[in-house]
Protein backbone atom coordinates (compact mmCIF):
# COMPACT_ATOMS: atom_id res chain seq x y z
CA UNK A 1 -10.22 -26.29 -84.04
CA UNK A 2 -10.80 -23.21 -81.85
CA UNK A 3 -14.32 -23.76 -80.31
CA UNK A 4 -14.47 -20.33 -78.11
CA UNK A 5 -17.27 -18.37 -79.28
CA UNK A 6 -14.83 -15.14 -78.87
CA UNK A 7 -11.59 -15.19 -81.12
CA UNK A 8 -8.47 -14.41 -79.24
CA UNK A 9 -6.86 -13.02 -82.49
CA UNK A 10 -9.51 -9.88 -82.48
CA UNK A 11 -9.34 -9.35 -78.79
CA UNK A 12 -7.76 -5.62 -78.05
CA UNK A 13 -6.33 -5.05 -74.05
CA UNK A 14 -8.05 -2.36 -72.93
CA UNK A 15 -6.91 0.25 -70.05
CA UNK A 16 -5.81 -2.23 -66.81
CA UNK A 17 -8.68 -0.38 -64.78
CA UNK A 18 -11.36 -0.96 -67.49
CA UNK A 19 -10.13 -4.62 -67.25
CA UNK A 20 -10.91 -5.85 -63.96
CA UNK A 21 -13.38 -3.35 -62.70
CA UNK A 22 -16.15 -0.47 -63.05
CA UNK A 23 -15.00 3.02 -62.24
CA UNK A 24 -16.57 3.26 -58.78
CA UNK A 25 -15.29 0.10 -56.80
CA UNK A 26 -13.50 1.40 -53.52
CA UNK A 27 -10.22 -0.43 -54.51
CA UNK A 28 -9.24 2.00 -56.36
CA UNK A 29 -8.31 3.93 -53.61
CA UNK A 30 -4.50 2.95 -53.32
CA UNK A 31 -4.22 2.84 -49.58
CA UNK A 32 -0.51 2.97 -49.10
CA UNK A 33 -0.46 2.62 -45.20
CA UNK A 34 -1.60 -1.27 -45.63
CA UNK A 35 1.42 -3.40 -44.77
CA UNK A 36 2.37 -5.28 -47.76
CA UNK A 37 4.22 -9.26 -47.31
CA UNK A 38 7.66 -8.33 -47.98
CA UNK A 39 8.55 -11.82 -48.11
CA UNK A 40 5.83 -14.04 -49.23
CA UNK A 41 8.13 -14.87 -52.58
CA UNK A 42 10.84 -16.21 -50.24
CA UNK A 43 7.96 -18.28 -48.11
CA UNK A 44 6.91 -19.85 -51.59
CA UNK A 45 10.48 -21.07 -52.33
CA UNK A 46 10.56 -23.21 -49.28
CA UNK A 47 7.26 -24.89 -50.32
CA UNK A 48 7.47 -28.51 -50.36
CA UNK A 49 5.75 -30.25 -53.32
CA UNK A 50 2.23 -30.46 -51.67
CA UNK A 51 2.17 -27.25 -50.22
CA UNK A 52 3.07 -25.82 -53.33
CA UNK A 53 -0.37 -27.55 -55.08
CA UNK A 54 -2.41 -26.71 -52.69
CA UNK A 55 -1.47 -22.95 -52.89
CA UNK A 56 -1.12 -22.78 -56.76
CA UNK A 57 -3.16 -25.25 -58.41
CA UNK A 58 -0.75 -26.76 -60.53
CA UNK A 59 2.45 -28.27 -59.66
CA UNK A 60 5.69 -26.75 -59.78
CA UNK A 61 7.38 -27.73 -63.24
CA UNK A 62 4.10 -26.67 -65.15
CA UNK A 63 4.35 -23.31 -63.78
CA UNK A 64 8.31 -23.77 -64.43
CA UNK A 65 7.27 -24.47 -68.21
CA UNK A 66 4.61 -21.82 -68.29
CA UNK A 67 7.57 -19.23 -67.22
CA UNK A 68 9.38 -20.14 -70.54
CA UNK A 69 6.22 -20.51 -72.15
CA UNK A 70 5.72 -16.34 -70.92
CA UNK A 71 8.95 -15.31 -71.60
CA UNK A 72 8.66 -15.77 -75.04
CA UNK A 73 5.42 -14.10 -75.52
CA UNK A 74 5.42 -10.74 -76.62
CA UNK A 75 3.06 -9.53 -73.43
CA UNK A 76 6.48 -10.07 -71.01
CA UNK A 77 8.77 -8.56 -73.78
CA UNK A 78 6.80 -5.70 -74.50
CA UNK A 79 6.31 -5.06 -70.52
CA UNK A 80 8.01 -2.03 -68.92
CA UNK A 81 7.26 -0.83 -65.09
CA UNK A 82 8.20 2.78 -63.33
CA UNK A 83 10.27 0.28 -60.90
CA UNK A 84 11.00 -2.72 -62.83
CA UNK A 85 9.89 -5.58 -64.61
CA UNK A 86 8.20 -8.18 -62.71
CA UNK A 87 10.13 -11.37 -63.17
CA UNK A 88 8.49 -13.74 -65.43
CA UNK A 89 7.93 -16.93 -62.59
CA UNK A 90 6.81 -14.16 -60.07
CA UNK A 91 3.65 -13.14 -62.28
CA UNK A 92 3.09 -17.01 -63.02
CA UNK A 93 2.83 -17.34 -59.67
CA UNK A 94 1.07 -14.19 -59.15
CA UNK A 95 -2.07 -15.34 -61.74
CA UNK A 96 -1.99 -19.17 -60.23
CA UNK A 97 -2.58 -17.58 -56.86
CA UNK A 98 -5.55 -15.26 -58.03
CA UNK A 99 -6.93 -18.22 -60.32
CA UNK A 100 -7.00 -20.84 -57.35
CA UNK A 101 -8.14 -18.34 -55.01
CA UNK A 102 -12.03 -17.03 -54.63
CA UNK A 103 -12.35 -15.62 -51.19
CA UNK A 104 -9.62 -13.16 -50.80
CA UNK A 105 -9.92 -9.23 -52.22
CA UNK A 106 -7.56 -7.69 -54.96
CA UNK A 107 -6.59 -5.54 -52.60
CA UNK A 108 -5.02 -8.81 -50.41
CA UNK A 109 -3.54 -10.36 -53.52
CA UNK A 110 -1.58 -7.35 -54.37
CA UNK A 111 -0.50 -6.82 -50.31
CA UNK A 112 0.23 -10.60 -50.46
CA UNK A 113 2.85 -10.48 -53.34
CA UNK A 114 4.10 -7.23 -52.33
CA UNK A 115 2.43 -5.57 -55.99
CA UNK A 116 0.38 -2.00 -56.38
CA UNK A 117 -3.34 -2.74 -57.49
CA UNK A 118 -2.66 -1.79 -60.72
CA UNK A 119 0.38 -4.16 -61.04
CA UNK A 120 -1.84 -6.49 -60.60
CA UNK A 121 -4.49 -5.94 -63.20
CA UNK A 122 -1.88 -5.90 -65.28
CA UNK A 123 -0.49 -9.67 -64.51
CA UNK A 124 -3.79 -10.73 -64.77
CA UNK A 125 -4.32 -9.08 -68.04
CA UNK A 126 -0.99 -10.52 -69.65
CA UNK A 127 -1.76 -14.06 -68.49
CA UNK A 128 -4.84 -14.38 -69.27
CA UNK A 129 -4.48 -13.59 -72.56
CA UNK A 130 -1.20 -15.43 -73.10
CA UNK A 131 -2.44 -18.58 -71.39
CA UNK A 132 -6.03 -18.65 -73.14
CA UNK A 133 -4.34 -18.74 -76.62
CA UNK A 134 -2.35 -22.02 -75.45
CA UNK A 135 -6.11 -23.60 -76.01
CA UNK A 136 -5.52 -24.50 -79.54
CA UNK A 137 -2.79 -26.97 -78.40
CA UNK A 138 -3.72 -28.20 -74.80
CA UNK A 139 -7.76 -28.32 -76.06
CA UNK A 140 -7.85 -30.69 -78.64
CA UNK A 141 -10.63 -33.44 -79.90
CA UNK A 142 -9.09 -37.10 -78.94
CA UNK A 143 -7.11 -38.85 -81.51
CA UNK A 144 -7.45 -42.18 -82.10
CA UNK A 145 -5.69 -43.68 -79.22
CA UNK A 146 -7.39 -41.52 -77.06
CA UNK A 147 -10.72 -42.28 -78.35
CA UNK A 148 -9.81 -46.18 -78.36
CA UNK A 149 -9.49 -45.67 -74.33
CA UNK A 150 -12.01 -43.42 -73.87
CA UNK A 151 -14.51 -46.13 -75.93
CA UNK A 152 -12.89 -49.12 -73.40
CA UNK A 153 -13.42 -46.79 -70.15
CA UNK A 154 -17.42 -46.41 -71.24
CA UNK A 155 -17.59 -50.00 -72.36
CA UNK A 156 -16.95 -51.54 -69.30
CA UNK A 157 -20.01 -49.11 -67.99
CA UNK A 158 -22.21 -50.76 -70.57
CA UNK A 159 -21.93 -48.40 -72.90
CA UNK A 160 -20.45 -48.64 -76.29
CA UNK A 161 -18.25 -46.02 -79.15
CA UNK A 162 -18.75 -43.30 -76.03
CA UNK A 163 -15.71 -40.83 -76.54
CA UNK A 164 -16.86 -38.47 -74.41
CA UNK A 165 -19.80 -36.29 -72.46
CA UNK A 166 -21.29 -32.88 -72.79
CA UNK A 167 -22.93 -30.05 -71.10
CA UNK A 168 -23.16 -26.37 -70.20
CA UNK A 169 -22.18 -24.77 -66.96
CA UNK A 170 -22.59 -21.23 -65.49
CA UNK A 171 -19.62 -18.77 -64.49
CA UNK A 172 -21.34 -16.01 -61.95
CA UNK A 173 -20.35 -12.09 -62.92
CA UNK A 174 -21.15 -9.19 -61.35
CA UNK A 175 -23.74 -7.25 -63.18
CA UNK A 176 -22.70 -6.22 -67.01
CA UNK A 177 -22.80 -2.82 -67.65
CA UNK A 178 -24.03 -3.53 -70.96
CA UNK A 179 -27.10 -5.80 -71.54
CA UNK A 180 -27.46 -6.68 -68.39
CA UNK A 181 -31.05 -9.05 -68.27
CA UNK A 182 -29.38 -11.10 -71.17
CA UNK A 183 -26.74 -12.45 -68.34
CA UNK A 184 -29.44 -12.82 -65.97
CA UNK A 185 -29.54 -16.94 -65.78
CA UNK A 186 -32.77 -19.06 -64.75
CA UNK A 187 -31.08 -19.26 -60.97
CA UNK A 188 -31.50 -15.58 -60.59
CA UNK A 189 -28.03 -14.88 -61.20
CA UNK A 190 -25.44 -12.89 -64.07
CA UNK A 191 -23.35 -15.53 -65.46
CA UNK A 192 -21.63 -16.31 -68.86
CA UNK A 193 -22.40 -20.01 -70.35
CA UNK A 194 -19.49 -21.95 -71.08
CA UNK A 195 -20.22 -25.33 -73.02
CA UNK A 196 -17.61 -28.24 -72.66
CA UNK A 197 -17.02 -31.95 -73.82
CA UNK A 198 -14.86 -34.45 -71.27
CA UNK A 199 -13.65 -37.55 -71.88
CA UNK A 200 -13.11 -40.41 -68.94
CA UNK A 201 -10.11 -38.88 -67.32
CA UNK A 202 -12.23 -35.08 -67.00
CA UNK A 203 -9.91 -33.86 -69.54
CA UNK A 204 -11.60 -30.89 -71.44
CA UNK A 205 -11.88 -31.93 -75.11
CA UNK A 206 -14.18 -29.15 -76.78
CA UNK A 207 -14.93 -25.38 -75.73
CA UNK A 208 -17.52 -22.86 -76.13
CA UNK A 209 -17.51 -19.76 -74.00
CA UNK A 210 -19.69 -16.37 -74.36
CA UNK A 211 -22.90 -16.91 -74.50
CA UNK A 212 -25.23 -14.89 -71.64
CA UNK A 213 -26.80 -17.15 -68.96
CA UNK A 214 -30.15 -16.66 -70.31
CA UNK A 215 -29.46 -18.52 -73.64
CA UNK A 216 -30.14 -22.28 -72.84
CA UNK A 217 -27.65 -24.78 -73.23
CA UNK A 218 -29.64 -27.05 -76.99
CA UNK A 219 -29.14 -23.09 -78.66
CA UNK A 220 -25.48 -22.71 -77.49
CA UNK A 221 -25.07 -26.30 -78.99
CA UNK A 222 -27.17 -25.82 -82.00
CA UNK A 223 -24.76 -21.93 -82.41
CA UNK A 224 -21.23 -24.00 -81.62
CA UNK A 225 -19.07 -25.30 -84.21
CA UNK A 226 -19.12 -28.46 -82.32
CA UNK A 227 -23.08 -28.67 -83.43
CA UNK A 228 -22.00 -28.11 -87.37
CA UNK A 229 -18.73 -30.54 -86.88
CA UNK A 230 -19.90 -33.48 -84.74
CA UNK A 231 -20.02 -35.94 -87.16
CA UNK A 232 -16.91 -35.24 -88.76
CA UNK A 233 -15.38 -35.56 -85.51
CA UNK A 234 -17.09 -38.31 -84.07
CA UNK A 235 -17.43 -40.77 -87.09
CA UNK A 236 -19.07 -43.68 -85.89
CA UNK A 237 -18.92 -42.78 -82.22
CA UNK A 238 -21.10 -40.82 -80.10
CA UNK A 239 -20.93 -38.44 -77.27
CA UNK A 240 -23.82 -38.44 -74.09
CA UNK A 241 -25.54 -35.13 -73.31
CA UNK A 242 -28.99 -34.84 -71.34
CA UNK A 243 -32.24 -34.05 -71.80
CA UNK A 244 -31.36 -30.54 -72.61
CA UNK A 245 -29.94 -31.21 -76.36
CA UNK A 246 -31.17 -32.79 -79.16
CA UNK A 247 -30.84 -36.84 -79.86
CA UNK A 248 -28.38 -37.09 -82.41
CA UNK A 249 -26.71 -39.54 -84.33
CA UNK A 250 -23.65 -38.90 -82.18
CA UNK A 251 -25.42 -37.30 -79.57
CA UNK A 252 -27.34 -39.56 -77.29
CA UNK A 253 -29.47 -38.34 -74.87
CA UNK A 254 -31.80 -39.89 -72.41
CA UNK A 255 -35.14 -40.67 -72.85
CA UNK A 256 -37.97 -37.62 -71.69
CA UNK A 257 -39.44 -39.33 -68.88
CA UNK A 258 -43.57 -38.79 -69.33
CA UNK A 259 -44.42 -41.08 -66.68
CA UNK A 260 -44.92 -44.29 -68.92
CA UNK A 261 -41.65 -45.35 -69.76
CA UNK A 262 -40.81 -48.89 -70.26
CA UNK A 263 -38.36 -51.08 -68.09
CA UNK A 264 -35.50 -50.94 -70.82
CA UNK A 265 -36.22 -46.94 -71.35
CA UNK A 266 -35.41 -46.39 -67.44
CA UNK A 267 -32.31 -48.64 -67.37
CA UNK A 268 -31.21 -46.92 -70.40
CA UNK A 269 -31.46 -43.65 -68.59
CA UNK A 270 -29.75 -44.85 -65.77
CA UNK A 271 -26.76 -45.99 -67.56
CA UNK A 272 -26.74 -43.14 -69.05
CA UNK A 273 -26.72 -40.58 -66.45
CA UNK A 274 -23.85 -42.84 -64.57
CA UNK A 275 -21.94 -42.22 -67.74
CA UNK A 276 -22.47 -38.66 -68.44
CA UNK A 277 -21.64 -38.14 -64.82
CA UNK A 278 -17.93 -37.50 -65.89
CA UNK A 279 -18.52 -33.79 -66.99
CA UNK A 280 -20.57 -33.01 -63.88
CA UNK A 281 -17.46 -33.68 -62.26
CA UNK A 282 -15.04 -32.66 -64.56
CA UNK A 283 -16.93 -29.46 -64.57
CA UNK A 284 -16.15 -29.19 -60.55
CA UNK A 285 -12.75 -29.90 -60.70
CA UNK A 286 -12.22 -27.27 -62.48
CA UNK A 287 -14.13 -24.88 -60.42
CA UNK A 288 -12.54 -26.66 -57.10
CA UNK A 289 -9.09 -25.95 -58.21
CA UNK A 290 -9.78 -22.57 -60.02
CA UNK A 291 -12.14 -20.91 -57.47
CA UNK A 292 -12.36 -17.72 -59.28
CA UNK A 293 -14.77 -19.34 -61.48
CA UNK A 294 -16.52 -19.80 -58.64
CA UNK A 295 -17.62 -16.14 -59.14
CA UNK A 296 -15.41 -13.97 -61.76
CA UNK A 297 -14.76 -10.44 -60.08
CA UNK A 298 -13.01 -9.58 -63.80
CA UNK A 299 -15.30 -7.03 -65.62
CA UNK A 300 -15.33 -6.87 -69.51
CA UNK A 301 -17.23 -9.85 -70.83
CA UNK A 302 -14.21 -10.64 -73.36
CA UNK A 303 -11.81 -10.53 -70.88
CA UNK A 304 -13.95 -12.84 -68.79
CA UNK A 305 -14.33 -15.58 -72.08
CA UNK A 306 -10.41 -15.30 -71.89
CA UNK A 307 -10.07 -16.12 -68.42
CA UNK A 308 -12.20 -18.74 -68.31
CA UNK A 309 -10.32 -20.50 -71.31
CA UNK A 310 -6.91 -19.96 -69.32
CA UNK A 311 -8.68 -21.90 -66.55
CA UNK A 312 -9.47 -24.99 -68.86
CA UNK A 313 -6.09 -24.84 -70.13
CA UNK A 314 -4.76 -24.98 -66.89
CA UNK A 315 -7.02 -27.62 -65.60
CA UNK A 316 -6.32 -29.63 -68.57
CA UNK A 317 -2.23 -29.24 -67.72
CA UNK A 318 -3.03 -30.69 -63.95
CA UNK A 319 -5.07 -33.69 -65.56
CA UNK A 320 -1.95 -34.51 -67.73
CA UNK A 321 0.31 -34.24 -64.90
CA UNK A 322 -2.01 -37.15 -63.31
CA UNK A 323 -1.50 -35.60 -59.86
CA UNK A 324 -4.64 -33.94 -58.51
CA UNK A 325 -5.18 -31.79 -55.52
CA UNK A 326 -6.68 -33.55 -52.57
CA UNK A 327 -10.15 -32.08 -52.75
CA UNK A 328 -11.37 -31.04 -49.01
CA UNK A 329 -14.73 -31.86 -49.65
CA UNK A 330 -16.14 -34.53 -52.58
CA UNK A 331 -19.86 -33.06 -51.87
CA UNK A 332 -18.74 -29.98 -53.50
CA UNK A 333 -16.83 -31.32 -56.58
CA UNK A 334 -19.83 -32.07 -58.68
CA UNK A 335 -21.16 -28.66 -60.44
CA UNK A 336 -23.70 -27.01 -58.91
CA UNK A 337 -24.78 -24.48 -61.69
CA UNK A 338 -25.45 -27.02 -64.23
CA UNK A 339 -28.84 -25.33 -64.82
CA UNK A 340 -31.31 -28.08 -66.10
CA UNK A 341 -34.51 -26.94 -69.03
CA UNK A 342 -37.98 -27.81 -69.13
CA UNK A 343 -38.77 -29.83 -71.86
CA UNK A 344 -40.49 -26.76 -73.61
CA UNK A 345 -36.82 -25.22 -73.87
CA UNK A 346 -35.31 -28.67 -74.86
CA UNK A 347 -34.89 -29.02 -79.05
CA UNK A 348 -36.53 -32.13 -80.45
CA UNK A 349 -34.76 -35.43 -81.81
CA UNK A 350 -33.86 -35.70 -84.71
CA UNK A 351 -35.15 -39.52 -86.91
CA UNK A 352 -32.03 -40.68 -86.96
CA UNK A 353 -30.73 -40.11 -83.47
CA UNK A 354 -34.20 -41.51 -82.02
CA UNK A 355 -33.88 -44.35 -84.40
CA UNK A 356 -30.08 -45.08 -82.89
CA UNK A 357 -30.80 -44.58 -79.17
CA UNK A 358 -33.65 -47.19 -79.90
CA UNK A 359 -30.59 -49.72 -81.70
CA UNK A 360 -28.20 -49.44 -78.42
CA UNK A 361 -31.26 -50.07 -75.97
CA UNK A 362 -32.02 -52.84 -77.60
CA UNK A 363 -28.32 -54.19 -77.58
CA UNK A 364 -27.54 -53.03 -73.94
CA UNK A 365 -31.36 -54.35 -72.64
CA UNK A 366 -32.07 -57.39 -74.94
């Protein structure tokens, strides 16, 4: 099930300057006298295993496999260029470099890897629509096996038929050109509001990208086709969200603390929140090793959407691989632009799901 709230089949590629940025931004200007690496591809080759991670994100036989995975695509076949075709590694390695990287200008990256600007944009534009549609097969809701472990993991936390946790997070843009205070988030910033469910091992299970920052995280639930599919999907299990969403029948959420609730209401909470603490993190993970989601320099909004699902398809290729960068700092791997909703913006819960949170305090606080 695709769960991106833009459909990769109806996207159209638009001119490679319209892709990245607005007409007036000073790179543009093609300054020719910068000295370019000549060599960097030859440095990268001698990369030993780590240094290899820590530079691209991913280890070295998934961006072997993406290479074949690109070659086959009709974006590498259908590329021509006034002095040559890129080779097909070189722009996997090109993309895993901008991806990973936040700090450094387009102007670098291209002087870097020895590229024009508008080489570039164009490597960025091919893989980020050729990775993204790789979501319907590396995004997927948990089988059965995988729920079965996912349901042990939370069960030794004191929580039972958990198969996974949910919440919204904020990717900071530049200023839209087009409906610009719609973007403009409760933190003062432009962002786009992408909506994921983890399981245990912060693998993403469940996408929804698009939205502006303003809309709050219960109406890009209650507007996913997570919201209208949940319990197909879940059966007789349940997913944690907080306060923000609805209580469901398989979507628990904490009690709304109004200063009188009861011993068993707190520890409830408390369990909870250590549970749901997996998407917090998987959430930055994903930004840690992906920086340019730290703040998306890409311009059109659909092209962003794309990008963003390329990340989570990549980050969800390192999880399998079961060999994770070592993060310089742990204070900064939990998501900072999880923006949380007064209760006057939080959707109320439903009978059933109050009724159900009620049945698994009682079992976990007898």
């Amino acid at each position: 099930m695709d769960l991106e709230f833009f459909d990769s089949s109806s996207s159209s590629l638009s001119s490679d300057d319209e892709f990245v940025f607005d007409s007036d931004d000073e790179v543009y200007l093609e300054d020719r006298t910068r000295p370019k690496n000549q060599n960097y591809f030859e440095t990268i080759a001698r990369y030993n295993d780590l240094e290899f991670l820590e530079h691209f994100r991913v280890r070295r036989h998934i961006a072997n496999n993406l290479t074949i995975h690109f070659e086959a695509s009709p974006e590498f076949n259908d590329t021509t260029g006034g002095h040559g075709k890129i080779p097909a590694y070189n722009q996997i390695l090109i993309f895993l470099w901008f991806a990973g990287h936040q700090t450094a200008s387009f102007r670098d990256v291209a002087d870097r890897f020895n590229i024009t600007i508008s080489s570039l944009f164009r490597v960025v534009r091919r893989l980020t629509h050729v990775i993204s549609r790789m979501a319907s097969t590396i995004i997927t809701w948990p089988n059965e096996e995988e729920k079965q472990e996912t349901r042990n993991f939370f069960q030794m936390k004191g929580f039972s038929n958990v198969i996974g946790a949910i919440d919204g997070s904020h990717i900071r843009i530049d200023k839209p050109s087009s409906d610009p205070d719609s973007y403009y988030n409760r933190k003062k910033y432009f962002s786009i509001h992408m909506q994921a469910v983890c399981d245990h091992r912060n693998k993403i299970r469940s996408i929804f990208i698009g939205f502006p920052g303003s809309v709050h995280d219960a109406r890009v639930f209650r507007r996913s086709p997570l919201a209208t599919n949940l319990g197909i999907l879940c059966q007789e299990n349940v997913i944690l969200g907080d306060s923000a969403y609805p209580c469901l029948r398989n979507l628990i959420t904490p009690f709304k603390d109004n200063g009188r609730l009861s011993r068993q209401q707190i520890n409830f909470n408390k369990t909870l929140s250590s549970c749901r603490y997996v998407i917090e993190h998987c959430f930055g993970l994903l930004k840690q090793k992906f920086r340019q989601l730290y703040h998306c320099k890409l311009r059109k909004i659909e092209h962003i959407v794309h990008f963003i699902r390329a990340c989570c398809v990549l980050h969800n290729l390192a999880i399998d691989d079961e060999f994770q960068i070592i993060i310089e700092n742990e204070d900064v791997i939990n998501d900072g632009d999880d923006i949380q909703l007064d209760d006057d913006n939080a959707e109320g819960d439903v009978p059933e799901g109050a009724t159900y949170r009620n049945y698994l305090m009682q079992r976990m606080f007898p």
